[in-house]
C-alpha atoms as a PDB file:
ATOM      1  CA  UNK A   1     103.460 111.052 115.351  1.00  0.00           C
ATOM      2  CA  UNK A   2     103.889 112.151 112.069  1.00  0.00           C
ATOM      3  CA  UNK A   3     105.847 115.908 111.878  1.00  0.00           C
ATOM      4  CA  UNK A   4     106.085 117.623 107.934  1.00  0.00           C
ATOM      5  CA  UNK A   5     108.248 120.741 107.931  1.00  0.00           C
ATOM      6  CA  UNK A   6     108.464 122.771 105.013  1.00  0.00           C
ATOM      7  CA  UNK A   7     108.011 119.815 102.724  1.00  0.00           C
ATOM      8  CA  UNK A   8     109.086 120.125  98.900  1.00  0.00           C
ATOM      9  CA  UNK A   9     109.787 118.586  96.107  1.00  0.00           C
ATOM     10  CA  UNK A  10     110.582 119.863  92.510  1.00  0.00           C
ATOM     11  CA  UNK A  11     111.077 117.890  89.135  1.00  0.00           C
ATOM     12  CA  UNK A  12     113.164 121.202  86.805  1.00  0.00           C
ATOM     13  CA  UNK A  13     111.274 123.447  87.240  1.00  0.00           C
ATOM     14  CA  UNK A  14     108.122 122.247  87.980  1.00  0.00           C
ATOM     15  CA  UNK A  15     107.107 122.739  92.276  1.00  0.00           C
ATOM     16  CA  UNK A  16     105.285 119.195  92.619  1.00  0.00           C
ATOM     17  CA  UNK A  17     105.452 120.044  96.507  1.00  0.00           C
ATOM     18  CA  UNK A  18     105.640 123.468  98.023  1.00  0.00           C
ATOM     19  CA  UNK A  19     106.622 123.844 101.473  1.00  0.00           C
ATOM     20  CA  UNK A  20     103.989 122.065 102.840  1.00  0.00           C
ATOM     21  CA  UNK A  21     103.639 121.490 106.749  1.00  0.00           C
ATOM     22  CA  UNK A  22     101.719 119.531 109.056  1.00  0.00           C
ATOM     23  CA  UNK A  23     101.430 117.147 111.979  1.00  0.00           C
ATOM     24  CA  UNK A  24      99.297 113.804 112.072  1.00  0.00           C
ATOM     25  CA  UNK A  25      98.434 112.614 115.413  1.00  0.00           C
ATOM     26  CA  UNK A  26      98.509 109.091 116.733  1.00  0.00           C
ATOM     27  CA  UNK A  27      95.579 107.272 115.851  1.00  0.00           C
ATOM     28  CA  UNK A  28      94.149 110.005 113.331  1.00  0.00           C
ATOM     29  CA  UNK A  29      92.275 109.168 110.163  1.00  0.00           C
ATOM     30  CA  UNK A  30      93.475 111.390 107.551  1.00  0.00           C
ATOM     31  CA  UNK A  31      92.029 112.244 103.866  1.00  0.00           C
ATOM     32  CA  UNK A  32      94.378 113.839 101.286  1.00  0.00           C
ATOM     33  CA  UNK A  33      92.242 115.515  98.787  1.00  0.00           C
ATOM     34  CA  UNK A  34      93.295 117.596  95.832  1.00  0.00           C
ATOM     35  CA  UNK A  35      92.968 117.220  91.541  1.00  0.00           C
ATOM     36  CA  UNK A  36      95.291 115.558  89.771  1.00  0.00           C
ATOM     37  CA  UNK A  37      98.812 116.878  89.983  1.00  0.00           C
ATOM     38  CA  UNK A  38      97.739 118.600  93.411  1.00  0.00           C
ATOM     39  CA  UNK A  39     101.132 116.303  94.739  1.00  0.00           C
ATOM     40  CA  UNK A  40      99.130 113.884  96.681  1.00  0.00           C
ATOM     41  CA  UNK A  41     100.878 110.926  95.323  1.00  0.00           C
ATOM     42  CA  UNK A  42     104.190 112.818  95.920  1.00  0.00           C
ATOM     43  CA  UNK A  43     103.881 113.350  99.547  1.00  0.00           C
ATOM     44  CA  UNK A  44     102.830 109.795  99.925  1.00  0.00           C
ATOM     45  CA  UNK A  45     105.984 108.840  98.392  1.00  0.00           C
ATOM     46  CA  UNK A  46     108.236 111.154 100.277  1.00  0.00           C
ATOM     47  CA  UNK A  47     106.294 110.244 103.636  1.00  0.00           C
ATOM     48  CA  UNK A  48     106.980 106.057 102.878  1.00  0.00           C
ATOM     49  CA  UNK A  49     110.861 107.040 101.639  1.00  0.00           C
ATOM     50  CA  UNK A  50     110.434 106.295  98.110  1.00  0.00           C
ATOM     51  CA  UNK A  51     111.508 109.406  96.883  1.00  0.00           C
ATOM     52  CA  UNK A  52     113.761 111.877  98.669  1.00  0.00           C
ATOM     53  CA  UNK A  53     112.197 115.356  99.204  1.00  0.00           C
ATOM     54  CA  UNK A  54     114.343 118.869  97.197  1.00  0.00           C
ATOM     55  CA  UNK A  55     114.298 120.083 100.458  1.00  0.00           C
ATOM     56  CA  UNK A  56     112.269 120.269 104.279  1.00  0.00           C
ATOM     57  CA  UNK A  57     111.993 117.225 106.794  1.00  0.00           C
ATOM     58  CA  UNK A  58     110.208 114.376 107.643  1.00  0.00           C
ATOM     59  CA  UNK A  59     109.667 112.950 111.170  1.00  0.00           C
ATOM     60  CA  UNK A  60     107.974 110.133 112.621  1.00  0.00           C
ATOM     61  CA  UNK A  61     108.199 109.848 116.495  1.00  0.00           C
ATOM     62  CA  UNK A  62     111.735 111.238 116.491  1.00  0.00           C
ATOM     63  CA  UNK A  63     113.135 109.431 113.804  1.00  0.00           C
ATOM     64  CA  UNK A  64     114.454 111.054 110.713  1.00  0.00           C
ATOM     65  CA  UNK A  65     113.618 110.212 106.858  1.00  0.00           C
ATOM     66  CA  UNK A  66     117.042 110.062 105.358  1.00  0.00           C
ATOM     67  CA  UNK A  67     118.981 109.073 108.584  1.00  0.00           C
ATOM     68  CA  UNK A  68     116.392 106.415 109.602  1.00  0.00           C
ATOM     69  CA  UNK A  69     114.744 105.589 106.473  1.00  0.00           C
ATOM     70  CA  UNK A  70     114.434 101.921 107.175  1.00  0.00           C
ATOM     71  CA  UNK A  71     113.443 102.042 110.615  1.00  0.00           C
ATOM     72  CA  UNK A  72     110.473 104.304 109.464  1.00  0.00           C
ATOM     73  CA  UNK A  73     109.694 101.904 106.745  1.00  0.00           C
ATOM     74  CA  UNK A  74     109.595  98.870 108.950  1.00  0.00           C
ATOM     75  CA  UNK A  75     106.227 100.820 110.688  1.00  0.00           C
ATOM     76  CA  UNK A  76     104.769 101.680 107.407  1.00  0.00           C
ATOM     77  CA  UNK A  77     102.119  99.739 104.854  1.00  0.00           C
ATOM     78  CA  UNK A  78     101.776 101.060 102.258  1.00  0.00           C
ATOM     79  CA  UNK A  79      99.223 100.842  98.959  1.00  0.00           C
ATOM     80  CA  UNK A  80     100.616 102.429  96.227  1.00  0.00           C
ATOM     81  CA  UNK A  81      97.379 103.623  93.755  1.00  0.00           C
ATOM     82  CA  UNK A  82      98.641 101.264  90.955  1.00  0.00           C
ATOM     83  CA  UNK A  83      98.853  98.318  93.081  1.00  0.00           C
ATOM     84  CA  UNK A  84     101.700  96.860  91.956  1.00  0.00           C
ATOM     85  CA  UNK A  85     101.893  92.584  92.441  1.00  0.00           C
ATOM     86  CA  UNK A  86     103.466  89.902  90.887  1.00  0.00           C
ATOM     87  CA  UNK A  87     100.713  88.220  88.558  1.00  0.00           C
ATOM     88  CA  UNK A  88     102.087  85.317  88.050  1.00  0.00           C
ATOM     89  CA  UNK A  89     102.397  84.429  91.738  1.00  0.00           C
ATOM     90  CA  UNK A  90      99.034  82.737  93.624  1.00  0.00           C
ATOM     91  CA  UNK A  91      97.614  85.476  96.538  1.00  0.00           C
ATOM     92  CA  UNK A  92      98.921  82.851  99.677  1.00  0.00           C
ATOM     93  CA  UNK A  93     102.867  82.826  97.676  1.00  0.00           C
ATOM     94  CA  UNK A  94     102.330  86.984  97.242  1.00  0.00           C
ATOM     95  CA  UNK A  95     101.768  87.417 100.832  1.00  0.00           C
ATOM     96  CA  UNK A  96     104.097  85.044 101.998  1.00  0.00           C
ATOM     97  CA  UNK A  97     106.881  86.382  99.828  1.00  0.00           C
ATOM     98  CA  UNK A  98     106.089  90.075 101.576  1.00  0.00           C
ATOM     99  CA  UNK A  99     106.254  88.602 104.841  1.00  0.00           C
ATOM    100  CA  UNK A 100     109.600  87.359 104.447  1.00  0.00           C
ATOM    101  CA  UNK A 101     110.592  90.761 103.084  1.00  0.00           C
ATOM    102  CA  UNK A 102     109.380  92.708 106.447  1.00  0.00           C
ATOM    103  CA  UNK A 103     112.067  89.624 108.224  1.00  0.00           C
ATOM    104  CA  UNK A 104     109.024  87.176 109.507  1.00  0.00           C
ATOM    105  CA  UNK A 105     109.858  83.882 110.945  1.00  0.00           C
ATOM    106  CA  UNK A 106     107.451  81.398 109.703  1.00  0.00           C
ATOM    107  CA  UNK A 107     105.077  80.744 112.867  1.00  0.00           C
ATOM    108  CA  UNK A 108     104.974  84.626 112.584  1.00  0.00           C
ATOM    109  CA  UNK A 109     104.469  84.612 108.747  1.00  0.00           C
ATOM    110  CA  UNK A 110     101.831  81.864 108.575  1.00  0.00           C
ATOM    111  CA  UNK A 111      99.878  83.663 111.396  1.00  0.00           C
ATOM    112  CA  UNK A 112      99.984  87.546 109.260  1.00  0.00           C
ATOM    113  CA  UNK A 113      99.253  85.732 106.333  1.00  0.00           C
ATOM    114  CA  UNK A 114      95.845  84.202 107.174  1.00  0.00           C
ATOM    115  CA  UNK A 115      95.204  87.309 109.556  1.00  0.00           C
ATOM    116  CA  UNK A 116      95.520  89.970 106.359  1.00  0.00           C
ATOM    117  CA  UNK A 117      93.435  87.163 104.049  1.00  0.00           C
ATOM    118  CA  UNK A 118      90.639  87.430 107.149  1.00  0.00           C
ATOM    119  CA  UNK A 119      90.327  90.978 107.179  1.00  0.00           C
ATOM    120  CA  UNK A 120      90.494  91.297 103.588  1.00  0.00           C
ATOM    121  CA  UNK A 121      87.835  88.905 102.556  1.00  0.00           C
ATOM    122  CA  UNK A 122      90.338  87.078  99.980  1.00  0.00           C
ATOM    123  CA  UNK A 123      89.503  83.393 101.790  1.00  0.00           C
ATOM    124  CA  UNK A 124      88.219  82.043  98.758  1.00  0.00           C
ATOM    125  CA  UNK A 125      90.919  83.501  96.349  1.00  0.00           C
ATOM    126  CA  UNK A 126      94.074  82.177  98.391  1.00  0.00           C
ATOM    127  CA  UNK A 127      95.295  79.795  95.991  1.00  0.00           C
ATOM    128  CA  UNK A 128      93.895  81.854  92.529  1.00  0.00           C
ATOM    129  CA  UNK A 129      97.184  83.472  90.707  1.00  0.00           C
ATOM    130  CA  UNK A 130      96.368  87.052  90.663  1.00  0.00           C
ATOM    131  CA  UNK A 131      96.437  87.455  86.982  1.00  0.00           C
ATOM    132  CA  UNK A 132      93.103  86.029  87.202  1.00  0.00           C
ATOM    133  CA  UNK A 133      91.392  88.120  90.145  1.00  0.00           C
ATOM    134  CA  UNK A 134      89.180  90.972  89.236  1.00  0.00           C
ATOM    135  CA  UNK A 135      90.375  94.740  89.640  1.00  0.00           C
ATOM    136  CA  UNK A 136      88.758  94.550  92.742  1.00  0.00           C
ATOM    137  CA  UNK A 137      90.559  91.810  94.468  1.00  0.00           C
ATOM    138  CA  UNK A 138      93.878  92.409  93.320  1.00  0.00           C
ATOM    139  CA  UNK A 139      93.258  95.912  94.846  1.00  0.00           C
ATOM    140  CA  UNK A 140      92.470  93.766  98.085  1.00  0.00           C
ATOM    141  CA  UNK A 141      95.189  91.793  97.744  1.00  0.00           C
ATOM    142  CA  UNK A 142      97.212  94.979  97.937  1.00  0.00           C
ATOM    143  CA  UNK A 143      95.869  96.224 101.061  1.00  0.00           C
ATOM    144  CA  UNK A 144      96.359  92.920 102.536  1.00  0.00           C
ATOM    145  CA  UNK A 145      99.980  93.170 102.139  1.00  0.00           C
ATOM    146  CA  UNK A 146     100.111  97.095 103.133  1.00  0.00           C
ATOM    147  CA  UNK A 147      98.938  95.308 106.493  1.00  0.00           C
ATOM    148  CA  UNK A 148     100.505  91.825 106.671  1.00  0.00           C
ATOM    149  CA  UNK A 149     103.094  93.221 109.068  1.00  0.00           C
ATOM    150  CA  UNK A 150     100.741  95.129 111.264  1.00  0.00           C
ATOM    151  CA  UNK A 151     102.041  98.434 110.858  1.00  0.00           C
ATOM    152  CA  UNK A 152     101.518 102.013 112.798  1.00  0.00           C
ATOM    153  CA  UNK A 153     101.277 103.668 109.801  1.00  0.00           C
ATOM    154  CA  UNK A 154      98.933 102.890 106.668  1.00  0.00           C
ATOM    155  CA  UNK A 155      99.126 104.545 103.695  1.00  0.00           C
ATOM    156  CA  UNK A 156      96.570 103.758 101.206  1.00  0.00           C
ATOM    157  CA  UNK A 157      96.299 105.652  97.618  1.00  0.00           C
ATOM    158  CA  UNK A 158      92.764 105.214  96.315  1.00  0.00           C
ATOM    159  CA  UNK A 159      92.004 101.976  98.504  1.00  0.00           C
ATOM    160  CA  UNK A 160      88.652 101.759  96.782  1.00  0.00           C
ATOM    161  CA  UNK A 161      89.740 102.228  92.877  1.00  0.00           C
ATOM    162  CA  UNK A 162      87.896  98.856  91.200  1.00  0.00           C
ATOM    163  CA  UNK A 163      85.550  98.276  93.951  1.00  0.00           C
ATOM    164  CA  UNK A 164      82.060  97.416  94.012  1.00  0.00           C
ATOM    165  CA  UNK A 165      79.459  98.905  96.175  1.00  0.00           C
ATOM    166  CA  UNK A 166      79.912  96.085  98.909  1.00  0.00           C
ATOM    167  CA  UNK A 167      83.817  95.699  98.895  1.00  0.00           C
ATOM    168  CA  UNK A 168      83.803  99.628  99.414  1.00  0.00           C
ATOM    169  CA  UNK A 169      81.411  98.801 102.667  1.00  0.00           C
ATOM    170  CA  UNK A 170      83.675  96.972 103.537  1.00  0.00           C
ATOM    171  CA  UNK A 171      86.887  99.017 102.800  1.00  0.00           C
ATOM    172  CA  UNK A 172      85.316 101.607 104.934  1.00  0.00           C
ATOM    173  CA  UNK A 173      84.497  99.375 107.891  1.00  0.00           C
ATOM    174  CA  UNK A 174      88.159  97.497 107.364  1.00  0.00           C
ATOM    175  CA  UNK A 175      89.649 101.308 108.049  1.00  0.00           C
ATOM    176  CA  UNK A 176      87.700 101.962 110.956  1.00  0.00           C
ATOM    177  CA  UNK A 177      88.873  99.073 112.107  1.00  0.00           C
ATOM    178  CA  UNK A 178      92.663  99.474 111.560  1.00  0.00           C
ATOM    179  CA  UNK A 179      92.503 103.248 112.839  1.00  0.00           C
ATOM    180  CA  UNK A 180      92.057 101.537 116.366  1.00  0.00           C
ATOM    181  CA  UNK A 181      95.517 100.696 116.388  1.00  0.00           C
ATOM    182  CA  UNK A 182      97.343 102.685 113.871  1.00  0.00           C
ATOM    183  CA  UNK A 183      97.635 105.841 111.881  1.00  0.00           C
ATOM    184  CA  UNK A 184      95.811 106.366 108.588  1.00  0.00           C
ATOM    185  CA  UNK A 185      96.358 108.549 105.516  1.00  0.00           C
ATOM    186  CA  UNK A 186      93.871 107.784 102.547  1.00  0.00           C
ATOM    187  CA  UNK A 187      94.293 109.510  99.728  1.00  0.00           C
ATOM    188  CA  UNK A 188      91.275 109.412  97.304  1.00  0.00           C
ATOM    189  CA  UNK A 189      89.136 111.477  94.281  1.00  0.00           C
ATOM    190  CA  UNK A 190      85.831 109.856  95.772  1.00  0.00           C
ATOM    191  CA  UNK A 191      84.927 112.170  98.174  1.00  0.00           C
ATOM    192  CA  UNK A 192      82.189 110.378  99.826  1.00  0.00           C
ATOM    193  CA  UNK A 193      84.678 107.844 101.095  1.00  0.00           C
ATOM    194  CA  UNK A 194      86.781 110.521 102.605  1.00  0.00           C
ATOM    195  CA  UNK A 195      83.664 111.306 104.629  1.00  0.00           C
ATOM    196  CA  UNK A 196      82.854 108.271 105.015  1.00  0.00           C
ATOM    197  CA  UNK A 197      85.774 107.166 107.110  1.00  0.00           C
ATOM    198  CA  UNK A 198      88.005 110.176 107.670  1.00  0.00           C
ATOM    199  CA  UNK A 199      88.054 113.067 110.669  1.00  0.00           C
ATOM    200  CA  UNK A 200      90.369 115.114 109.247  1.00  0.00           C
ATOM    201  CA  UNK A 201      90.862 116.517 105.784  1.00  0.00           C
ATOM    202  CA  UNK A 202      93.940 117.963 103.735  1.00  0.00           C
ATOM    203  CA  UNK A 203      93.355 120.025 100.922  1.00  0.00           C
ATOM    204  CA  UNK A 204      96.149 120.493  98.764  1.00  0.00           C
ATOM    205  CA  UNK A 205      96.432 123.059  95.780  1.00  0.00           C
ATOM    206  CA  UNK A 206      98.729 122.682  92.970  1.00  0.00           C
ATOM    207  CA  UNK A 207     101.842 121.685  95.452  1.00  0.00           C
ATOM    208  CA  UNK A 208     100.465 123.872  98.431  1.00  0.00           C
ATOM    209  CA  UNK A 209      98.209 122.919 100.953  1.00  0.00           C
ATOM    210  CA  UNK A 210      95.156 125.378 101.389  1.00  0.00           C
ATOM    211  CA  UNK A 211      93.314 123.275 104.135  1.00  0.00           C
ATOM    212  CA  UNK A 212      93.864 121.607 107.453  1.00  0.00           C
ATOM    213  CA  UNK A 213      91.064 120.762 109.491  1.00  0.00           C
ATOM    214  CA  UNK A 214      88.555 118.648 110.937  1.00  0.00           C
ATOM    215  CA  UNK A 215      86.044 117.190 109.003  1.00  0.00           C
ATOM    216  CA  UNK A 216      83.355 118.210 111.179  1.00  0.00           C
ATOM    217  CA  UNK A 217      84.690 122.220 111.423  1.00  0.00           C
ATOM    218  CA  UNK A 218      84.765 121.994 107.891  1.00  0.00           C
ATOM    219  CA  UNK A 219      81.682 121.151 107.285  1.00  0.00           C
ATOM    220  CA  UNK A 220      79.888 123.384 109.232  1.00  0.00           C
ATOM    221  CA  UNK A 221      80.690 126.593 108.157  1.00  0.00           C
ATOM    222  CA  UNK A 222      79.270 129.548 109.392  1.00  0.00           C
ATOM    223  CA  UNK A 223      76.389 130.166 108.393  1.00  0.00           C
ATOM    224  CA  UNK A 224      72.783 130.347 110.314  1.00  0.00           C
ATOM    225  CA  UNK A 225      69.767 129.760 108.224  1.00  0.00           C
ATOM    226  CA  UNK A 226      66.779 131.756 109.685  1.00  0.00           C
ATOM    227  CA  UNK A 227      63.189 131.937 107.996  1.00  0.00           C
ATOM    228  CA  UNK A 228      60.779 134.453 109.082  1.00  0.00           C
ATOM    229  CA  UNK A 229      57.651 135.896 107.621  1.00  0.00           C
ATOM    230  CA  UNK A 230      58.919 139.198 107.137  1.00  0.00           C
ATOM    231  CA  UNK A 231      60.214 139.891 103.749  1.00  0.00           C
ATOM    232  CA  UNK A 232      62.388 143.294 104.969  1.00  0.00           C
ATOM    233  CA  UNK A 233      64.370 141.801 108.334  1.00  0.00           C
ATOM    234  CA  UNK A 234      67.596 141.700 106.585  1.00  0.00           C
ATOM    235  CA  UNK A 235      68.023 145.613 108.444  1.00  0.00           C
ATOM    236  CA  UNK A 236      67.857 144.783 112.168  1.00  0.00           C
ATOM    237  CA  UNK A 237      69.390 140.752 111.736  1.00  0.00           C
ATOM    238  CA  UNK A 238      72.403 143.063 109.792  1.00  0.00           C
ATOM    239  CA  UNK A 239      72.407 144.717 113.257  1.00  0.00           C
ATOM    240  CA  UNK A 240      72.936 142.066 115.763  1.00  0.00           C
ATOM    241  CA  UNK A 241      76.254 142.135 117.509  1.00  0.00           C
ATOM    242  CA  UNK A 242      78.508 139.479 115.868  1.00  0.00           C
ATOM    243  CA  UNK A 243      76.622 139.086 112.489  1.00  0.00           C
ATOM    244  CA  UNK A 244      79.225 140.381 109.316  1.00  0.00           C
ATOM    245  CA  UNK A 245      76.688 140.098 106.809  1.00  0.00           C
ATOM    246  CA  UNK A 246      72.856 138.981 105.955  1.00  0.00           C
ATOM    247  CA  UNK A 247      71.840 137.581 102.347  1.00  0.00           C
ATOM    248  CA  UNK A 248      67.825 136.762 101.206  1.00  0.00           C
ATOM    249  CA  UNK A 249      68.214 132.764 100.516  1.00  0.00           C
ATOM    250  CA  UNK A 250      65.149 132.004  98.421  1.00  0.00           C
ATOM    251  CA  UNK A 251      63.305 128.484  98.555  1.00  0.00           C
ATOM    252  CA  UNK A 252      60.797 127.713 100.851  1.00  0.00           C
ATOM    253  CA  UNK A 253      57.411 128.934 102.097  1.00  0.00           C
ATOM    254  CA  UNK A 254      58.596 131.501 104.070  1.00  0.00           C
ATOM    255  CA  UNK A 255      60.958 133.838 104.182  1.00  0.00           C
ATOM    256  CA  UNK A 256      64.991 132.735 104.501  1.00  0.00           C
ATOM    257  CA  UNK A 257      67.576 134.875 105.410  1.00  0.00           C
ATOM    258  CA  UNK A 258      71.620 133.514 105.347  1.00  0.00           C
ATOM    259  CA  UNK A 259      73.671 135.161 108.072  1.00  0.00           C
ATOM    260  CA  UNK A 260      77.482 135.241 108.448  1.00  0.00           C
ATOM    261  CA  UNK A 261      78.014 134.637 111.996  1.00  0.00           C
ATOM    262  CA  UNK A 262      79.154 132.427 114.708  1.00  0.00           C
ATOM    263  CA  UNK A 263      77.798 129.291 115.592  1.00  0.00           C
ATOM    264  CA  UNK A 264      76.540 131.362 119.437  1.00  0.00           C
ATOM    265  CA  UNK A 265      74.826 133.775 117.722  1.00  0.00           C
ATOM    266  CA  UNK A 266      71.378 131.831 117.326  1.00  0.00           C
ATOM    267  CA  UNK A 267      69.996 132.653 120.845  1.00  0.00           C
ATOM    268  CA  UNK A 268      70.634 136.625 119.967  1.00  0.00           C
ATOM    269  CA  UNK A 269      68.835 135.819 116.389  1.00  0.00           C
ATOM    270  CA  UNK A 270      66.264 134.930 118.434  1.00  0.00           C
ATOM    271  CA  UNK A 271      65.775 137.325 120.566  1.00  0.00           C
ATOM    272  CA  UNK A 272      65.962 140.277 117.872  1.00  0.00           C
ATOM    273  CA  UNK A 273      63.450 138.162 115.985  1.00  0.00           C
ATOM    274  CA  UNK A 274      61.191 138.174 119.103  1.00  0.00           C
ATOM    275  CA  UNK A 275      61.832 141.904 119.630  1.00  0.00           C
ATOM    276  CA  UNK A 276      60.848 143.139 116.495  1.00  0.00           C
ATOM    277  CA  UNK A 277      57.200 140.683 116.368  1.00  0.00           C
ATOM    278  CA  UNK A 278      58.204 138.374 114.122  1.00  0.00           C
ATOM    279  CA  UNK A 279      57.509 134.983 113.355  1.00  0.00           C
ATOM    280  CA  UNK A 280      60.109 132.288 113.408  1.00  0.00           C
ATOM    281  CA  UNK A 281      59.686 129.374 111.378  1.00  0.00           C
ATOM    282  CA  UNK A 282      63.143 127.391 111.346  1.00  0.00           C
ATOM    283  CA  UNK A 283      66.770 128.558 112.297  1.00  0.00           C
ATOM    284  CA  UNK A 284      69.718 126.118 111.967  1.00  0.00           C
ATOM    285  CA  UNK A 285      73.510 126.092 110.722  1.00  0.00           C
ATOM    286  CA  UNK A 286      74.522 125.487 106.911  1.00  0.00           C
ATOM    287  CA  UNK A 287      75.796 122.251 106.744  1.00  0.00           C
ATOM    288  CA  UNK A 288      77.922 121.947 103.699  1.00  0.00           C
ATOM    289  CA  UNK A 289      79.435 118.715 102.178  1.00  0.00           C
ATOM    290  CA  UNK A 290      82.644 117.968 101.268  1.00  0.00           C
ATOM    291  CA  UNK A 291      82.352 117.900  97.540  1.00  0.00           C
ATOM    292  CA  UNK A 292      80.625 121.355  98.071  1.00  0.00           C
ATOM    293  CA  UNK A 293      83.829 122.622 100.493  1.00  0.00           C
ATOM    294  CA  UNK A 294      86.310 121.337  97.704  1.00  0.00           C
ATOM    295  CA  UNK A 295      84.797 123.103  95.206  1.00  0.00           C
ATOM    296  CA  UNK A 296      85.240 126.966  97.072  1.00  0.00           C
ATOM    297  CA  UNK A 297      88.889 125.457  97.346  1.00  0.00           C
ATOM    298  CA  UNK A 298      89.551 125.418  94.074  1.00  0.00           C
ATOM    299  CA  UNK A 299      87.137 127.675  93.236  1.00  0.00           C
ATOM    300  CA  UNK A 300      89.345 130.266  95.074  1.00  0.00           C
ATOM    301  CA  UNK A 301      92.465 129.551  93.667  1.00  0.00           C
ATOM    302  CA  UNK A 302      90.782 129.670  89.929  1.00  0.00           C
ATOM    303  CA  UNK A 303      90.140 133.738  91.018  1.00  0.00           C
ATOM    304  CA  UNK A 304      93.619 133.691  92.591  1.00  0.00           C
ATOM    305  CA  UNK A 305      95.776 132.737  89.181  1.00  0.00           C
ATOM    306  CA  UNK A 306      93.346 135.116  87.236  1.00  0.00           C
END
């Protein structure tokens, strides 16, 4: 649905973006992770046609950014990480004025309005002027007009900034929700939220990005976790077919070994184990978490500009 080719975008001499690529499928909930000045916010803004790109393309189901701009727009909602609203305007007269600027007739408009003020919990703030909501709600009041016009595309930068513990429950089950019928991007520093709601994961790197994949690939690694009660196996596990390296993992009662290997391996682990009369307490894949995969990112790149 959504095709990025060689993506960049430079400010002098500064590389904000650098030829970045990737394709985001119909229906997909994607997380765009990276530090400050990573270009998160920049691709955002190139993807919704805010700001035209130094150079590479832009597609969305065969239309063009820059030749169909607002076509492309007209499919997007977007939530900008500021969440910019008019104060002085009441949250029914915000909406309402947004609905009129995506071209809604006014059965149409009436209907969006009280739909996006449903799904957004903002019943009881309606009629407050939004100078006076809380952090929180104004930062629901946004999302309720990135989806007033019930978009294929949402774009939300940090959806959950200002929220408390049960607005981001709810956040997280509003997304789920609006991934049944639309593509999502959520770009956020919380990473628990990108787990939370997301299956697939960009990393980017100071303009480039270092990771594509699924949440659940990335996450498991490839690692088996095997403790025995021999304190010397790391010789024949080194030897099984498939396994590029074994490393003593301390902790426990027993005795843990970490082997670099594929996720098939275990049954051949096994057997070796069984073959050489040992005992074998637990064996099971290295989950990692996301903060944890983040980290080796930019861990990586630290060693790389050194």
């Amino acid at each position: 649905m959504i095709k990025i080719s060689e993506l960049c975008r430079s400010y002098g001499d500064f590389q904000a973006v650098d030829h970045v690529s990737a394709t985001i499928r119909r229906g997909e909930v994607v997380g765009l992770l990276g530090h400050n000045g990573a270009g998160k916010s920049t691709i955002m803004k190139m993807i919704t046609g805010f700001l035209e790109p130094t150079s590479g393309s832009i597609t969305i189901d065969g239309l063009q950014m820059g030749q169909d701009t607002p076509a492309i727009q007209q499919r997007i909602g977007y939530l900008p990480e500021n969440c910019p609203v008019w104060p002085e305007m009441n949250v029914m007269e915000y909406l309402q004025y947004q609905g009129r600027l995506h071209g809604m007739g006014e059965s149409d408009l009436n209907r969006a309005v009280a739909t996006a003020i449903r799904r957004t919990e903002l019943k009881d703030k309606a009629s407050q002027p939004i100078q006076t909501l809380s952090r929180g709600y104004r930062q629901r009041v946004g999302v309720a007009q990135a989806i007033l016009h019930n978009p294929d595309i949402i774009i939300l930068d940090e959806p959950t900034n200002g929220l408390d513990p049960t607005q981001i429950r709810h956040m997280r089950r509003l997304i789920a929700e609006l991934a049944e019928h639309a593509t999502v991007i959520v770009s956020t520093h919380i990473l628990q939220e990108v787990q939370a709601v997301c299956e697939r994961v960009l990393i980017l790197r100071a303009g480039k990005l270092v990771v594509d994949s699924s949440l659940d690939a990335l996450q498991s690694g490839h690692t088996l976790l095997v403790r025995l009660d021999n304190p010397e196996a790391t010789g024949y596990l080194g030897q099984i077919e498939g396994v590029a390296s074994v490393a003593p993992r301390a902790g426990g009662e027993h005795h843990g070994y970490a082997l670099t290997a594929p996720a098939n391996i275990a049954p051949y682990v096994a057997a070796a184990v069984q073959q050489h009369g040992d005992k074998l307490y637990a064996m099971q894949p290295e989950v990692r978490d996301l903060e944890t995969v983040f980290a080796e990112v930019n861990r990586t790149g630290v060693e790389e500009d050194s």
